[in-house]
PDB file of N, CA and C in Angstrom:
ATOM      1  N   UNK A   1     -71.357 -10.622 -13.015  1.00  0.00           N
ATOM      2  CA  UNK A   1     -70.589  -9.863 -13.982  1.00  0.00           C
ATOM      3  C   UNK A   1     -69.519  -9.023 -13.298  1.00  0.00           C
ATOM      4  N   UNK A   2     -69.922  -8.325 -12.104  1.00  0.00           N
ATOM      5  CA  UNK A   2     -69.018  -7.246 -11.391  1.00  0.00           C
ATOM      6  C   UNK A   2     -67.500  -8.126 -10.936  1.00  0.00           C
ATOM      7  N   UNK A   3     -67.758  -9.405 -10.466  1.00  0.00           N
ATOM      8  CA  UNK A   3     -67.000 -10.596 -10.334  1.00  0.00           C
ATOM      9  C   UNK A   3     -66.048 -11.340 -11.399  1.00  0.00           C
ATOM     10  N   UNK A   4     -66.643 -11.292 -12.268  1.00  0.00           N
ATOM     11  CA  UNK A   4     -65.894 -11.229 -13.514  1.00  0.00           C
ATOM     12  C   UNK A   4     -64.568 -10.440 -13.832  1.00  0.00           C
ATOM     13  N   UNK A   5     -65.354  -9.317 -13.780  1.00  0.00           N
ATOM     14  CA  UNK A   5     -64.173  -8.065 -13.822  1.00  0.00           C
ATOM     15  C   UNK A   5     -63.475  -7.836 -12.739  1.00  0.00           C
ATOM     16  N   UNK A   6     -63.895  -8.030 -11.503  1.00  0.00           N
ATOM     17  CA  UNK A   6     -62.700  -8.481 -10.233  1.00  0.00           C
ATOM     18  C   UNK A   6     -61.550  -9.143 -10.826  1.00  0.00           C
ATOM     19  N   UNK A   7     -61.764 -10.027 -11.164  1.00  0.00           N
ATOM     20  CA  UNK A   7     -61.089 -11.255 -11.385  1.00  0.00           C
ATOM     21  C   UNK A   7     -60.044 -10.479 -12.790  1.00  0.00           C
ATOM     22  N   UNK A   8     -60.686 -10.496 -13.464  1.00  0.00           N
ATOM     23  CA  UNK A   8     -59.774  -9.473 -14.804  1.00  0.00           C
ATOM     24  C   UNK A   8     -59.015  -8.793 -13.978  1.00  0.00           C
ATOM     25  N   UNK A   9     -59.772  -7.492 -13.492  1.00  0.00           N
ATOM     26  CA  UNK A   9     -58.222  -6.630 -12.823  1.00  0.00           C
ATOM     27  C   UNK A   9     -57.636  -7.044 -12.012  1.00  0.00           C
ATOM     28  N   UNK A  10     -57.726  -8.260 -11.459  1.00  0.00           N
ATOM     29  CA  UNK A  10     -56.784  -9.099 -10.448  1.00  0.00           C
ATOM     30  C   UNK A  10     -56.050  -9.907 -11.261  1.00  0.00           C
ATOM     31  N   UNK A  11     -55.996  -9.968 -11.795  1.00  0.00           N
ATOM     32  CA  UNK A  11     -55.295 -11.153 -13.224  1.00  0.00           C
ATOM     33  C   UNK A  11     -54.093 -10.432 -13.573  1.00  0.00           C
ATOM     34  N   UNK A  12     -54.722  -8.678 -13.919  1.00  0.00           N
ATOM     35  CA  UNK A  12     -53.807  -8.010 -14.723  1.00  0.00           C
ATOM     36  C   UNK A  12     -52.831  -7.558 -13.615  1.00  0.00           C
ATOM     37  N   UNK A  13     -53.411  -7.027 -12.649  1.00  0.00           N
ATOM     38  CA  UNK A  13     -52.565  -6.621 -11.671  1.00  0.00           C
ATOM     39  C   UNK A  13     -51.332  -7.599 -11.137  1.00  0.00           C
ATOM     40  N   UNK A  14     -51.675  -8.658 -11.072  1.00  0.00           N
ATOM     41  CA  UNK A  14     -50.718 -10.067 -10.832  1.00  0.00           C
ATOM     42  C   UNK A  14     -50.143 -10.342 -12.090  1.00  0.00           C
ATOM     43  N   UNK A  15     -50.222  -9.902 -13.261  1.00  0.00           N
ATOM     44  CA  UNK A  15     -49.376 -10.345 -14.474  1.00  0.00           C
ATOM     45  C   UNK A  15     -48.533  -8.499 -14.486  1.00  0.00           C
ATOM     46  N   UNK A  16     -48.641  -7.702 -14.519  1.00  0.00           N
ATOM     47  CA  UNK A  16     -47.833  -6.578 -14.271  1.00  0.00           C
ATOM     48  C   UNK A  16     -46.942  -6.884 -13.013  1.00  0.00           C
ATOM     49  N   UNK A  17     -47.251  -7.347 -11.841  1.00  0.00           N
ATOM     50  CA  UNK A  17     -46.554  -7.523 -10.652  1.00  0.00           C
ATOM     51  C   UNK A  17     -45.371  -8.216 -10.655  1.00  0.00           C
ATOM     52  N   UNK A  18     -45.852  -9.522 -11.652  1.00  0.00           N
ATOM     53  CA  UNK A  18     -44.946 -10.884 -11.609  1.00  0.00           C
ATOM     54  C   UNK A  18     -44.092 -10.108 -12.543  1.00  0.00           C
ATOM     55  N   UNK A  19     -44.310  -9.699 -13.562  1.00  0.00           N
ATOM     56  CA  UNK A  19     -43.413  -9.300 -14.736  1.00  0.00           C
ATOM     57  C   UNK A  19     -42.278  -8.125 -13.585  1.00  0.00           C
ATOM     58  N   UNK A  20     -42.539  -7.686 -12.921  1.00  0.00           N
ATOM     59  CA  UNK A  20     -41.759  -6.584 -12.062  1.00  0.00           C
ATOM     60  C   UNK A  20     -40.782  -7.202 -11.384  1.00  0.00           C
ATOM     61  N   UNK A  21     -41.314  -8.010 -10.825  1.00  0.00           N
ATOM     62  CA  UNK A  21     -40.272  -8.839  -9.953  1.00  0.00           C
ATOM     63  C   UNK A  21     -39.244 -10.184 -10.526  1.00  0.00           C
ATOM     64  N   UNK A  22     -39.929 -10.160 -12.118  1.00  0.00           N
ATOM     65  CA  UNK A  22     -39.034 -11.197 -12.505  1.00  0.00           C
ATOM     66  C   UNK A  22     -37.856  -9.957 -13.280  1.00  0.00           C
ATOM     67  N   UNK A  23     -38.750  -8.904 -13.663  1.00  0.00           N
ATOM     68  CA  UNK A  23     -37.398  -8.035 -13.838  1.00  0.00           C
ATOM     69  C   UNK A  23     -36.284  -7.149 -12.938  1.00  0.00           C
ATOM     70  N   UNK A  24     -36.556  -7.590 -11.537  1.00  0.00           N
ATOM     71  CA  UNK A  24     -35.864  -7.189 -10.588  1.00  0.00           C
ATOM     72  C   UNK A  24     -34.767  -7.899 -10.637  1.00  0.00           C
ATOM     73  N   UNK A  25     -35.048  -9.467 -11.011  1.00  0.00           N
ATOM     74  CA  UNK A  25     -33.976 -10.459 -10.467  1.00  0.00           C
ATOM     75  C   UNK A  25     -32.483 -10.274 -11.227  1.00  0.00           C
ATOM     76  N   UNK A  26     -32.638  -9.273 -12.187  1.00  0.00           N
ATOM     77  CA  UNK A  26     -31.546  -8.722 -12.447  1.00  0.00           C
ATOM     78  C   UNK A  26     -30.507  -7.805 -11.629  1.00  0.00           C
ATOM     79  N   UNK A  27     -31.114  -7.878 -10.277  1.00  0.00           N
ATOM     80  CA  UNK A  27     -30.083  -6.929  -9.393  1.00  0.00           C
ATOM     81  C   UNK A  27     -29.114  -8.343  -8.724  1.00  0.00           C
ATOM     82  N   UNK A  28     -29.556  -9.204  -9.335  1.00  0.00           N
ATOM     83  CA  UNK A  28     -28.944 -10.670  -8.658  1.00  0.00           C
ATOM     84  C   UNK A  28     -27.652 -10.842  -8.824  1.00  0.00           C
ATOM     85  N   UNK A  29     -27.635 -10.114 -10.026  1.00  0.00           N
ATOM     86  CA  UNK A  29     -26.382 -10.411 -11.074  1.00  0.00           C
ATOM     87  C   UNK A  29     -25.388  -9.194 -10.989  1.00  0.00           C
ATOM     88  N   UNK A  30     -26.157  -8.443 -10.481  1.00  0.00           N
ATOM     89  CA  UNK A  30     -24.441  -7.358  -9.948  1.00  0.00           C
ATOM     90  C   UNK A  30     -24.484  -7.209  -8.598  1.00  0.00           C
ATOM     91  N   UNK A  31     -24.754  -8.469  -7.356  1.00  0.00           N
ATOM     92  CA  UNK A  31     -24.291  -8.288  -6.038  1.00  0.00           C
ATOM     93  C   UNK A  31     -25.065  -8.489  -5.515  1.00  0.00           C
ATOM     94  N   UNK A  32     -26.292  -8.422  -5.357  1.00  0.00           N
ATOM     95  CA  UNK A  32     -27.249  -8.299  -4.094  1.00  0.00           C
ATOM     96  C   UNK A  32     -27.343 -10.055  -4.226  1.00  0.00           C
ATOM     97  N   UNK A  33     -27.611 -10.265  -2.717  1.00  0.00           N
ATOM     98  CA  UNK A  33     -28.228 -11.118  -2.331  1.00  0.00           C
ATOM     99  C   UNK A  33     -29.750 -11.869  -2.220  1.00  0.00           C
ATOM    100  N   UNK A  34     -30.318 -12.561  -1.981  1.00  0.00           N
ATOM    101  CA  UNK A  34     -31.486 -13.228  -1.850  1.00  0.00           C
ATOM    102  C   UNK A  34     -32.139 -12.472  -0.974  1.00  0.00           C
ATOM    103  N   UNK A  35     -31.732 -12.327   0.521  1.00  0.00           N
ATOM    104  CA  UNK A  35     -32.435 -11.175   1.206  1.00  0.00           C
ATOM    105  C   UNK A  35     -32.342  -9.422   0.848  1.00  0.00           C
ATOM    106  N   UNK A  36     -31.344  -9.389   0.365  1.00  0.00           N
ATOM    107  CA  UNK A  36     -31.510  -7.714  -0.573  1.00  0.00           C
ATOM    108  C   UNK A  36     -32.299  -7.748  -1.722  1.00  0.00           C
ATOM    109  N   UNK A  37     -32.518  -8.831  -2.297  1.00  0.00           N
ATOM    110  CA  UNK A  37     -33.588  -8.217  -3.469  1.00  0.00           C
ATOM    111  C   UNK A  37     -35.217  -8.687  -2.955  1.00  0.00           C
ATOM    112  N   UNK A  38     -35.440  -9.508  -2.203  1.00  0.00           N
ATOM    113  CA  UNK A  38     -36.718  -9.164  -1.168  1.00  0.00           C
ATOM    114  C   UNK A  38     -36.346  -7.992  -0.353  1.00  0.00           C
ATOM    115  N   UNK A  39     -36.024  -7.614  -0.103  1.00  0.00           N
ATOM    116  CA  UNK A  39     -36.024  -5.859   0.951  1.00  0.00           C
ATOM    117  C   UNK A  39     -36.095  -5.289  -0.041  1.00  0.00           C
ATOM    118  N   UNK A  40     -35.722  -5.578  -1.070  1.00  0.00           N
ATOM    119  CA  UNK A  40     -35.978  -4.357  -2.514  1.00  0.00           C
ATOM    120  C   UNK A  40     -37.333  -4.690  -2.689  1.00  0.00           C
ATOM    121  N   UNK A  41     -37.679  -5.603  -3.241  1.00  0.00           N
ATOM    122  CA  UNK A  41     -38.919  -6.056  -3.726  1.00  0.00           C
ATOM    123  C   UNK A  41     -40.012  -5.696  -3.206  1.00  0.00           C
ATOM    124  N   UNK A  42     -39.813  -5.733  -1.790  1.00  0.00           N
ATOM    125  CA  UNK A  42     -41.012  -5.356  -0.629  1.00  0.00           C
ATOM    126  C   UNK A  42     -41.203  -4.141  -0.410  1.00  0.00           C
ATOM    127  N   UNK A  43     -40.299  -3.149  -1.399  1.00  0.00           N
ATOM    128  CA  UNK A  43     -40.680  -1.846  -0.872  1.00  0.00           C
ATOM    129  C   UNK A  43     -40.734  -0.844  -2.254  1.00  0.00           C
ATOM    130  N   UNK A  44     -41.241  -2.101  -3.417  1.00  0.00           N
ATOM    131  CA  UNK A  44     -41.453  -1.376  -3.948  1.00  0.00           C
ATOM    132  C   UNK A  44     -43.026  -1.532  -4.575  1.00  0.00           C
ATOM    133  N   UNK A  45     -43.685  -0.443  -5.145  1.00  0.00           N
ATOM    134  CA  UNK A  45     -45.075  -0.317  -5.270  1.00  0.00           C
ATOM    135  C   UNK A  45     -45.519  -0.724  -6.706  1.00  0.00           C
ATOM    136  N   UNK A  46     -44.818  -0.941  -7.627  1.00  0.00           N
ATOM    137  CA  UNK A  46     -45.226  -2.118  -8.624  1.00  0.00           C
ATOM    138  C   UNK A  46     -45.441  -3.430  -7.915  1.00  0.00           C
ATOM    139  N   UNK A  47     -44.353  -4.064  -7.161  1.00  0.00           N
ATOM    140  CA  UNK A  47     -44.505  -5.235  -7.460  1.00  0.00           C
ATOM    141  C   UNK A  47     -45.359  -5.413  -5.655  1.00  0.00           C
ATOM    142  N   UNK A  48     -45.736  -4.359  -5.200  1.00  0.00           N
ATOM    143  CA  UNK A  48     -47.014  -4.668  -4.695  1.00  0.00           C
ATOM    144  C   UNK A  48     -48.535  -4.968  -5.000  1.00  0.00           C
ATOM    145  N   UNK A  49     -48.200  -4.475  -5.799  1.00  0.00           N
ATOM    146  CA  UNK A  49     -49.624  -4.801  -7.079  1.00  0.00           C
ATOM    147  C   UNK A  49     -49.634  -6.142  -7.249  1.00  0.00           C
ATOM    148  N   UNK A  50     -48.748  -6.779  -7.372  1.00  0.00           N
ATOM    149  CA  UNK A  50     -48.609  -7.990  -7.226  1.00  0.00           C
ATOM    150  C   UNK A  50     -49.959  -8.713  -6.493  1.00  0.00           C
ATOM    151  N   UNK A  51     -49.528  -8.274  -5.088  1.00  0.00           N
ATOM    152  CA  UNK A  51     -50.010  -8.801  -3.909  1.00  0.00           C
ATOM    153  C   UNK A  51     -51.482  -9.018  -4.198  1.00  0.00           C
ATOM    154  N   UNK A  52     -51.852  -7.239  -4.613  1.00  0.00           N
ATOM    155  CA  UNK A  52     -53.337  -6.890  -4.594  1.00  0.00           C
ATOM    156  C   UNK A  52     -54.071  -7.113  -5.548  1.00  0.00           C
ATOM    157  N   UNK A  53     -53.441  -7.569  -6.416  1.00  0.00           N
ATOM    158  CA  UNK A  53     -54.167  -8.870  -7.586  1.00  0.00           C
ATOM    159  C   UNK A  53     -54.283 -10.295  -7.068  1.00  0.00           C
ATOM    160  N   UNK A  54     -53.317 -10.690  -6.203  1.00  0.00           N
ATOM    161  CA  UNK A  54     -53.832 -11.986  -5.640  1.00  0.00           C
ATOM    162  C   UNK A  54     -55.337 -11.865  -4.909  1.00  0.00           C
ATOM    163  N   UNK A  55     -54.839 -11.097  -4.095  1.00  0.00           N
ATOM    164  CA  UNK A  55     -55.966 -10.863  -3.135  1.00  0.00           C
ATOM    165  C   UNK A  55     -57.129 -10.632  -3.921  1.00  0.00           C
ATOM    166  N   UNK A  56     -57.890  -9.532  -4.870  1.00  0.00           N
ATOM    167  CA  UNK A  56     -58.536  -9.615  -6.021  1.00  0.00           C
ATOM    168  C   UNK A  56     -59.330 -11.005  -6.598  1.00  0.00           C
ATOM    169  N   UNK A  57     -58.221 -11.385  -6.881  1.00  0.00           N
ATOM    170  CA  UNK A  57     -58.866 -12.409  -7.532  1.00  0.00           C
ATOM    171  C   UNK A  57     -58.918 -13.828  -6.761  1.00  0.00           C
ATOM    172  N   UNK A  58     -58.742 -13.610  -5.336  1.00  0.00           N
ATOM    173  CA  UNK A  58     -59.230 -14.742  -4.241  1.00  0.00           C
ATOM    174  C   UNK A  58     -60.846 -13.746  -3.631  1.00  0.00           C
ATOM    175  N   UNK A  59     -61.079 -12.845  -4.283  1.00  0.00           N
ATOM    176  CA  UNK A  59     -62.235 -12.240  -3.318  1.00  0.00           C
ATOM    177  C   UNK A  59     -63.380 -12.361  -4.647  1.00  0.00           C
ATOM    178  N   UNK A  60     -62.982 -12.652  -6.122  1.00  0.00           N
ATOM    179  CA  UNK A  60     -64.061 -12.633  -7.120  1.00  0.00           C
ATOM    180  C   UNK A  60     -64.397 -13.913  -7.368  1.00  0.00           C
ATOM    181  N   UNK A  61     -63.388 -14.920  -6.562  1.00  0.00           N
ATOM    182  CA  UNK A  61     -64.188 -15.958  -6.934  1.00  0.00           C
ATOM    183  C   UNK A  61     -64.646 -16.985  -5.681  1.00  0.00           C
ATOM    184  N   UNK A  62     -65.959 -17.080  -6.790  1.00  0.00           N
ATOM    185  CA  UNK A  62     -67.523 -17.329  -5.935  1.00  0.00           C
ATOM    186  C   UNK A  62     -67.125 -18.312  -4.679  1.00  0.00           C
ATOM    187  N   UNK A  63     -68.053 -18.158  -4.004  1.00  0.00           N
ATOM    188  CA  UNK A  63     -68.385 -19.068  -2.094  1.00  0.00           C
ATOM    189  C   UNK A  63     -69.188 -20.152  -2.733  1.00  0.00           C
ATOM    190  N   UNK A  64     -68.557 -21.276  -2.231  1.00  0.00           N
ATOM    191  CA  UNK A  64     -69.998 -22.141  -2.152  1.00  0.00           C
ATOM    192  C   UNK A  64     -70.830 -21.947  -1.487  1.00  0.00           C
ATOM    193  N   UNK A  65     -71.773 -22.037  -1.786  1.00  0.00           N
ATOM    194  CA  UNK A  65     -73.287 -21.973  -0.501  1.00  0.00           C
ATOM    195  C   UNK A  65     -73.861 -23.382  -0.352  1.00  0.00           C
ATOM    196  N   UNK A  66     -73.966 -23.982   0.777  1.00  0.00           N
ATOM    197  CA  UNK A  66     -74.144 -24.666   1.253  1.00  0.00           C
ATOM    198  C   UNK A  66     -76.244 -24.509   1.664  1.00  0.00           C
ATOM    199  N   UNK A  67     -76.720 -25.356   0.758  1.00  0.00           N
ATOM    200  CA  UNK A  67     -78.154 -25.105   1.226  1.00  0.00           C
ATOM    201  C   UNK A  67     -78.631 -26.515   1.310  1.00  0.00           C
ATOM    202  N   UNK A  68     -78.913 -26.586   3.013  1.00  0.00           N
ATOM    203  CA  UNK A  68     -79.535 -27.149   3.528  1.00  0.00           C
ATOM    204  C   UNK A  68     -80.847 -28.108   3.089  1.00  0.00           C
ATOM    205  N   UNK A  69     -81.559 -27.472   1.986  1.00  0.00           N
ATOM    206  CA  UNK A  69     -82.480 -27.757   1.942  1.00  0.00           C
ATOM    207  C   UNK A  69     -82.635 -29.474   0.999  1.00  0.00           C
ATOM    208  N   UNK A  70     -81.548 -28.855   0.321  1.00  0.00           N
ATOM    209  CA  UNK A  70     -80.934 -29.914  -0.960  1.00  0.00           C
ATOM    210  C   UNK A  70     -80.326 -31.312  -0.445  1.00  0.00           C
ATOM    211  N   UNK A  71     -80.752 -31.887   0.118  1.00  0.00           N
ATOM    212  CA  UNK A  71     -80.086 -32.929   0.623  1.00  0.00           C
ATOM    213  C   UNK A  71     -80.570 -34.310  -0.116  1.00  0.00           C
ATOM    214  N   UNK A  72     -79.903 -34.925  -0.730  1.00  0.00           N
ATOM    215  CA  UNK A  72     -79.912 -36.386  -1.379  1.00  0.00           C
ATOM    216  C   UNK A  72     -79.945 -37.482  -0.981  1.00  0.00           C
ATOM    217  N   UNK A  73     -81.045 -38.098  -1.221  1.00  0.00           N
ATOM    218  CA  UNK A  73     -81.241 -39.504  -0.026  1.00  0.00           C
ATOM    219  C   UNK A  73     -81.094 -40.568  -0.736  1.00  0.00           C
ATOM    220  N   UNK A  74     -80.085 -41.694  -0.878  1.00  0.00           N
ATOM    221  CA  UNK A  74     -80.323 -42.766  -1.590  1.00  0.00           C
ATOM    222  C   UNK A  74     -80.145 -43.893  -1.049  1.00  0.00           C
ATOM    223  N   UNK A  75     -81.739 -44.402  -1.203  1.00  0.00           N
ATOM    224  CA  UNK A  75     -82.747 -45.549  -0.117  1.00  0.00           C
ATOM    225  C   UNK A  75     -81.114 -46.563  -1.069  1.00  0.00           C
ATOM    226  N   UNK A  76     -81.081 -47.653   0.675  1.00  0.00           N
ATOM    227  CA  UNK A  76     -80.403 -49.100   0.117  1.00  0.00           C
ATOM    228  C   UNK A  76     -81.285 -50.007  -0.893  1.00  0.00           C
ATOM    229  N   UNK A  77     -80.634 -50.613  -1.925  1.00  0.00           N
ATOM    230  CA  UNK A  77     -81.434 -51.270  -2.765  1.00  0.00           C
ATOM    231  C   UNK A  77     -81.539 -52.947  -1.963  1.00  0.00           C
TER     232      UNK A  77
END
């Protein structure tokens, strides 16, 4: 359940983030360049949230576990 809700506030945090940076790309249009609106982008703390919703929601979802014990044998016919 706690995983669950990882994943939620990593969702939201990455849908606030993206929405930030797609509303940045409006500095496109009065001058800045491709590398000026990443140097903008990167320093600003909305659309770092970004980031920390990815990360979020790569840490809520589950590991495989690998158990040994389970192994499937299927005799040749």
């Amino acid at each position: 359940m706690i995983r669950f809700f990882f994943f939620l506030v990593g969702f939201g945090f990455t849908l606030i983030g993206a929405i930030y940076i797609i509303i940045y790309l409006n500095l496109t249009t009065i001058g800045y360049n491709f590398w000026q609106y990443v140097n903008f982008i990167i320093r600003q703390p909305e659309c770092l949230i970004f980031i920390i919703g990815i990360i979020l929601m790569c840490f809520s979802i589950p590991k495989e576990e690998k158990d040994e014990l389970h192994i499937r044998y299927f005799p040749k016919l």
